[in-house]
N, C-alpha and C. Protein backbone atom coordinates (compact mmCIF):
# COMPACT_ATOMS: atom_id res chain seq x y z
N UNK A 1 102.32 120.76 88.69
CA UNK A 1 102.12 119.95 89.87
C UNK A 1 101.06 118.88 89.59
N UNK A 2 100.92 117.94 89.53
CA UNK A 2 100.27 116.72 89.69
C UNK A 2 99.01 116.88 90.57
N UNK A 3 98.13 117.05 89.69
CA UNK A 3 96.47 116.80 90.84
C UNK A 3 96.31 115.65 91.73
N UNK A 4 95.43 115.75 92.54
CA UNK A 4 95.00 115.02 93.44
C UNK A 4 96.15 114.02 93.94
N UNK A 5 97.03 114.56 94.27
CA UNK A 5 98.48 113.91 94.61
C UNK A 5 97.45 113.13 95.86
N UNK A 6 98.09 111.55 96.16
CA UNK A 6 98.15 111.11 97.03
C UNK A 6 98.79 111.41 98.75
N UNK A 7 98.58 110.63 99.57
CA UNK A 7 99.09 111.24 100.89
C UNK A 7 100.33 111.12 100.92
N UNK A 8 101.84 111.55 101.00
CA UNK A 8 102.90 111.02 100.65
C UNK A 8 103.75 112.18 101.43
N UNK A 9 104.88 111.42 102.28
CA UNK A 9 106.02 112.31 102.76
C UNK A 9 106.31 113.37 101.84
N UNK A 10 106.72 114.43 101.97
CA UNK A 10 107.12 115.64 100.59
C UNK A 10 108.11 115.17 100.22
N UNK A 11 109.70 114.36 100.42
CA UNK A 11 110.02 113.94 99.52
C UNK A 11 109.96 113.14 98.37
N UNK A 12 108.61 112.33 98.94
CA UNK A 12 107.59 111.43 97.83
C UNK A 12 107.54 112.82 96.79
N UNK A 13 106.93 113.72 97.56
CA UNK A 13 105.95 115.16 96.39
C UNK A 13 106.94 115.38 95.93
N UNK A 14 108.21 115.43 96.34
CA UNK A 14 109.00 116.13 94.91
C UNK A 14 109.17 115.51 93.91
N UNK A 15 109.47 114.37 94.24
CA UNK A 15 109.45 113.08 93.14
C UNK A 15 108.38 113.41 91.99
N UNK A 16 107.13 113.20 92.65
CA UNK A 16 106.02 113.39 91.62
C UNK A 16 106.18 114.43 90.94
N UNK A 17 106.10 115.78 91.98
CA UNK A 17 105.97 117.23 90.84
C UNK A 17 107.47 116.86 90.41
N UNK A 18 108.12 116.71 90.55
CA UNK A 18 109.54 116.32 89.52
C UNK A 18 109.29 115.77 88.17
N UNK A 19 108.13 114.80 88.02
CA UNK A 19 107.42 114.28 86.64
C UNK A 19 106.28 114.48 86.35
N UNK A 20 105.70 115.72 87.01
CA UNK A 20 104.22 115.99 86.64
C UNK A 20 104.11 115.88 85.70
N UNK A 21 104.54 116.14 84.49
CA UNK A 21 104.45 116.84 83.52
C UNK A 21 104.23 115.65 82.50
N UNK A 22 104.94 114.85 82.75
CA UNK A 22 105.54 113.47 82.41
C UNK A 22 103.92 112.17 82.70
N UNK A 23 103.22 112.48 83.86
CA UNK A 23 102.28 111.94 84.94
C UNK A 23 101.08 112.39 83.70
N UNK A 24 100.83 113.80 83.95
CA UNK A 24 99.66 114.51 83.23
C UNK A 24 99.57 114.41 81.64
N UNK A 25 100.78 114.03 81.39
CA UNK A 25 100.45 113.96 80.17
C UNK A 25 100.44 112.32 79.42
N UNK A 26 100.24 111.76 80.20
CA UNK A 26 99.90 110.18 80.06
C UNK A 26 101.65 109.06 79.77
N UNK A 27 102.54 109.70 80.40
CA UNK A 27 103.49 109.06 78.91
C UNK A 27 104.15 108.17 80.82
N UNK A 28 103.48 108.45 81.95
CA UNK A 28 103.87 107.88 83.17
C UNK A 28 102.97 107.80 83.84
N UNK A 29 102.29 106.94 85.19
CA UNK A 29 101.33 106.78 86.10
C UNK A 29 101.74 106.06 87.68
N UNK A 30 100.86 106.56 88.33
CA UNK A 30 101.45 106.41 89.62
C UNK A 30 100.12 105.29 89.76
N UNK A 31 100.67 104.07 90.30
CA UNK A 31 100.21 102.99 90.67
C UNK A 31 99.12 103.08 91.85
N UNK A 32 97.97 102.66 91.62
CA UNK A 32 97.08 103.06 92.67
C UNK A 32 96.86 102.24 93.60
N UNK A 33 98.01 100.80 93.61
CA UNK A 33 97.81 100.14 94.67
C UNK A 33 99.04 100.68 95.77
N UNK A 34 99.27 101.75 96.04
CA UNK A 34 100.16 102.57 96.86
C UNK A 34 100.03 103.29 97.10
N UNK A 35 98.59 103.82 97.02
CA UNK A 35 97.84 105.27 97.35
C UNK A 35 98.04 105.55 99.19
N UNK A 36 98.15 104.50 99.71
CA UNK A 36 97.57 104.80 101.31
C UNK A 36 99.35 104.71 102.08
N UNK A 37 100.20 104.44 101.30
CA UNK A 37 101.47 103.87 102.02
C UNK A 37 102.34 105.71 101.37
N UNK A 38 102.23 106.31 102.86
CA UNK A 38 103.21 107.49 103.21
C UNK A 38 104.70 107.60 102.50
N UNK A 39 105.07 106.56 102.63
CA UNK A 39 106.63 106.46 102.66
C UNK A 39 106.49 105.52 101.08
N UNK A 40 106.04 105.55 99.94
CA UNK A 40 106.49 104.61 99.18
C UNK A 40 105.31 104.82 98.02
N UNK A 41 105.66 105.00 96.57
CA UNK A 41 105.26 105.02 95.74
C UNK A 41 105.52 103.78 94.32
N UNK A 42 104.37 103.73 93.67
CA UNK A 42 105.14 102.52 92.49
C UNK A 42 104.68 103.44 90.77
N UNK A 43 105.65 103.20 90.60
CA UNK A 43 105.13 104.29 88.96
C UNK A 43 105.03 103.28 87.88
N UNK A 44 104.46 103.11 87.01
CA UNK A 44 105.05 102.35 85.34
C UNK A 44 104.31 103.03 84.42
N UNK A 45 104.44 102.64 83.23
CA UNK A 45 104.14 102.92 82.28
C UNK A 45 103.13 102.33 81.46
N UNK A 46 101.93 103.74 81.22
CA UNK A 46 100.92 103.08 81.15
C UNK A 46 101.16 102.34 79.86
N UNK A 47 99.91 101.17 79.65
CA UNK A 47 99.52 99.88 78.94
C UNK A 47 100.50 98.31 79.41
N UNK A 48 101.43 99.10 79.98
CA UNK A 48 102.45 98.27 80.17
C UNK A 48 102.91 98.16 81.67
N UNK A 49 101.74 97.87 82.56
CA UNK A 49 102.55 98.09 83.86
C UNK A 49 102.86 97.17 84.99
N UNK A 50 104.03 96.20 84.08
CA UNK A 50 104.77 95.21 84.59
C UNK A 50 105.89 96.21 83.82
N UNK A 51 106.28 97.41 83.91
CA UNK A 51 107.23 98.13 83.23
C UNK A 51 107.05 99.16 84.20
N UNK A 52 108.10 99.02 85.86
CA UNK A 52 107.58 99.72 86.93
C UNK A 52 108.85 99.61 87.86
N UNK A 53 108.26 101.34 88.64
CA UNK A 53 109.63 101.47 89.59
C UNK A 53 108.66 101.58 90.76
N UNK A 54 109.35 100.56 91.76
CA UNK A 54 108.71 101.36 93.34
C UNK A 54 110.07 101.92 93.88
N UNK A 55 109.25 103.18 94.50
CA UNK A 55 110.43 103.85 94.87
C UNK A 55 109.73 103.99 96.27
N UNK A 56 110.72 104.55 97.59
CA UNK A 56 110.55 104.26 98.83
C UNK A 56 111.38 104.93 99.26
N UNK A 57 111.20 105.90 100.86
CA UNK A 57 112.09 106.69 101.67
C UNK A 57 112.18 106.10 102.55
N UNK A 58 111.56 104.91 103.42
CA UNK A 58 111.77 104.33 104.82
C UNK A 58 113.01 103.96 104.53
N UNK A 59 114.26 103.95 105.48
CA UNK A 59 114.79 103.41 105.69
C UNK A 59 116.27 103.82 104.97
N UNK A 60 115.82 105.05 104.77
CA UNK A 60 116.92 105.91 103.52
C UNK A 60 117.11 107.63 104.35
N UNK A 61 118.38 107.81 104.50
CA UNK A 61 118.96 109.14 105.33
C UNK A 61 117.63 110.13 104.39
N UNK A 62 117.43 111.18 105.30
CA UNK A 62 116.58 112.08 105.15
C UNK A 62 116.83 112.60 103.45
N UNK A 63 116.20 112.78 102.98
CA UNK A 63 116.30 113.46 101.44
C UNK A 63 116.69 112.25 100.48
N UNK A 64 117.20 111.17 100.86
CA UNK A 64 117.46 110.12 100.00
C UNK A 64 116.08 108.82 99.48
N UNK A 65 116.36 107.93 98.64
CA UNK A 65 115.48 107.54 97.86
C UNK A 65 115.88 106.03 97.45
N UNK A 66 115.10 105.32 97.78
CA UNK A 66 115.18 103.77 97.24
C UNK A 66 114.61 103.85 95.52
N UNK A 67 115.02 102.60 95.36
CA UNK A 67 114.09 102.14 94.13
C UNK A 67 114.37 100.92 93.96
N UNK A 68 113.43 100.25 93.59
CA UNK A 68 113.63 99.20 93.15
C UNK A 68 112.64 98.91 91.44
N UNK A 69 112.91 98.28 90.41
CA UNK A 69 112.84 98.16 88.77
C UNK A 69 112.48 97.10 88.33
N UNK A 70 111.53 97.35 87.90
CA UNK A 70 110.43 95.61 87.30
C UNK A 70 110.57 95.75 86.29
N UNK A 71 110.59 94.69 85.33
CA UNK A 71 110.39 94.74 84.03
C UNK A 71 109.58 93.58 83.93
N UNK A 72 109.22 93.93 82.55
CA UNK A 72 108.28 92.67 81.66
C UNK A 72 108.62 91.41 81.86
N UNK A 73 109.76 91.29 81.23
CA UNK A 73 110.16 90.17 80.76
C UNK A 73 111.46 89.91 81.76
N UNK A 74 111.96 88.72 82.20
CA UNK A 74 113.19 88.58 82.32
C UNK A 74 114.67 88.60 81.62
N UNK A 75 113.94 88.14 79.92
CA UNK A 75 114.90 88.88 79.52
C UNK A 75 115.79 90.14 79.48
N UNK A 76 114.83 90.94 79.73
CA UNK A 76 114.97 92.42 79.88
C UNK A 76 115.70 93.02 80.82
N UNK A 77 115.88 92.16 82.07
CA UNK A 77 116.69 92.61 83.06
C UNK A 77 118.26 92.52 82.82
N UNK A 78 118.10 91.25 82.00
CA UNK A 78 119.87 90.96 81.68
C UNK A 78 120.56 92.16 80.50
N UNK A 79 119.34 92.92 79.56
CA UNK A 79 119.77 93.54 78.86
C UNK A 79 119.76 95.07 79.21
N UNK A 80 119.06 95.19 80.34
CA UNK A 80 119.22 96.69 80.54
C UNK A 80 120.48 96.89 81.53
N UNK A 81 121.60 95.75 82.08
CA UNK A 81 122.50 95.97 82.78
C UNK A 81 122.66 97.25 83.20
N UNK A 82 121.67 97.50 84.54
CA UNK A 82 121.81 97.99 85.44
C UNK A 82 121.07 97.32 86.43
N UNK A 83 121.42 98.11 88.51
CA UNK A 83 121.05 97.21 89.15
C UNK A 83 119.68 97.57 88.94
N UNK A 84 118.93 96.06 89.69
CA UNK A 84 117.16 96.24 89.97
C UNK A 84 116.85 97.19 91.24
N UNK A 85 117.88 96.96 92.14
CA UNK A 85 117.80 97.70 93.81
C UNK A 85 118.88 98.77 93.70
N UNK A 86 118.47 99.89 93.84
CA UNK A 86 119.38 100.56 94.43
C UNK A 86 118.75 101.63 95.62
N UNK A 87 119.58 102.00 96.73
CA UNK A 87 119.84 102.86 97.72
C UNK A 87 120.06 104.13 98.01
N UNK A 88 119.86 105.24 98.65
CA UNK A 88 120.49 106.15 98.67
C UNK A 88 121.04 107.07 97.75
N UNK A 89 119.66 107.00 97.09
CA UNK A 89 120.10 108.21 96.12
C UNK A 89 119.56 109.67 96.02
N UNK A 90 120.04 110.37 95.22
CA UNK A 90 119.68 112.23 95.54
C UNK A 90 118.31 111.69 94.96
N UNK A 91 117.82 113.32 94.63
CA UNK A 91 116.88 113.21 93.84
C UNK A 91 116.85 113.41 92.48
N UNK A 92 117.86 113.53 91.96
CA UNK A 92 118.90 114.08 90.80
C UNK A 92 119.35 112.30 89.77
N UNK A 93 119.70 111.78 91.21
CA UNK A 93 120.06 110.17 90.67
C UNK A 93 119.07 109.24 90.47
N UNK A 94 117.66 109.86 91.32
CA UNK A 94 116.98 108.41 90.95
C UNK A 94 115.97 109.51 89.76
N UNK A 95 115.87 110.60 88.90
CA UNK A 95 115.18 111.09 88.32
C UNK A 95 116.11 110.57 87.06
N UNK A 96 117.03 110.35 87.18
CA UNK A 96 118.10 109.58 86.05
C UNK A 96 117.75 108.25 85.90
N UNK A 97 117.42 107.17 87.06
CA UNK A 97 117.23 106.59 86.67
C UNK A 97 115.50 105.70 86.32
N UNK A 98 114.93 106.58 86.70
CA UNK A 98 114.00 106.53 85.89
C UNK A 98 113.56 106.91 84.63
N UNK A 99 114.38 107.88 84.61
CA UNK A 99 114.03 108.36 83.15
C UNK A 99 114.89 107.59 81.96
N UNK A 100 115.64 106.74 82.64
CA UNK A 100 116.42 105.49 81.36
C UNK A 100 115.46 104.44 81.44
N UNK A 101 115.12 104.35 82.64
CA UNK A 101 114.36 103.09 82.68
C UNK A 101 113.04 102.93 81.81
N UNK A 102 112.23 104.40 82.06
CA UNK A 102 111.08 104.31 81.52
C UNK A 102 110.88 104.93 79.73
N UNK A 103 112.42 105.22 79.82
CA UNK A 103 112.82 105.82 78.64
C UNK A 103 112.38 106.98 77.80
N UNK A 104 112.24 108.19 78.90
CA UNK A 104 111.71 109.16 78.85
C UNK A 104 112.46 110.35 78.81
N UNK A 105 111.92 111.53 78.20
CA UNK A 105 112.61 112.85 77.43
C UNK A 105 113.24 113.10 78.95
N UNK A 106 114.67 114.06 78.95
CA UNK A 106 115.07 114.49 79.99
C UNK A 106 116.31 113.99 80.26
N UNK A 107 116.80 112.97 81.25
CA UNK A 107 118.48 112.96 81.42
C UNK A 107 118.31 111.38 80.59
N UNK A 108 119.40 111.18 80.50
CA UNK A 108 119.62 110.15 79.82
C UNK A 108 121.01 109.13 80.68
């Protein structure tokens, strides 16, 4: 579980303890300009964090999950062909797609 978790709806918390492991051990970080906002988290990767997902429940059926995907460069967006926004996803789908995005051990 992720220390000093921020204030966050519990489907935020599953998210997190979903990558504690990932969080604690430096290889992911939760953005601290989103500490106070309930409904909405931003993650990237540390040294690099214009390399970032905000993810968000307002406005998403109960248990579901926004995201939206920053990258560095603009190049980068044309080559990772996938979308930047997506909607309504489990928690299963957006742990997928973070973990391509940030290119981390786990689903692929």
């Amino acid at each position: 579980m992720v220390t000093q978790q921020p204030p966050k709806y519990r489907s935020l918390l599953a998210v997190l303890d979903a990558l504690a492991e990932l969080i604690d051990d430096g290889r992911l970080a939760v953005s601290t300009g989103w500490e106070d906002n309930e409904q909405a988290v931003r993650l990237h990767q540390p040294g690099e964090p214009k390399l970032g997902a905000y993810l968000f429940i307002y406005g998403q059926p109960p248990g579901r999950y926004g995201v939206e995907l920053d990258f560095p460069e603009i190049a980068d967006v044309a080559t990772a062909n996938v979308p930047l926004y997506q909607e309504d996803l489990s928690l299963d789908q957006l742990l997928r797609v973070l973990r391509t995005h940030f290119n981390l051990p786990g689903y692929a």
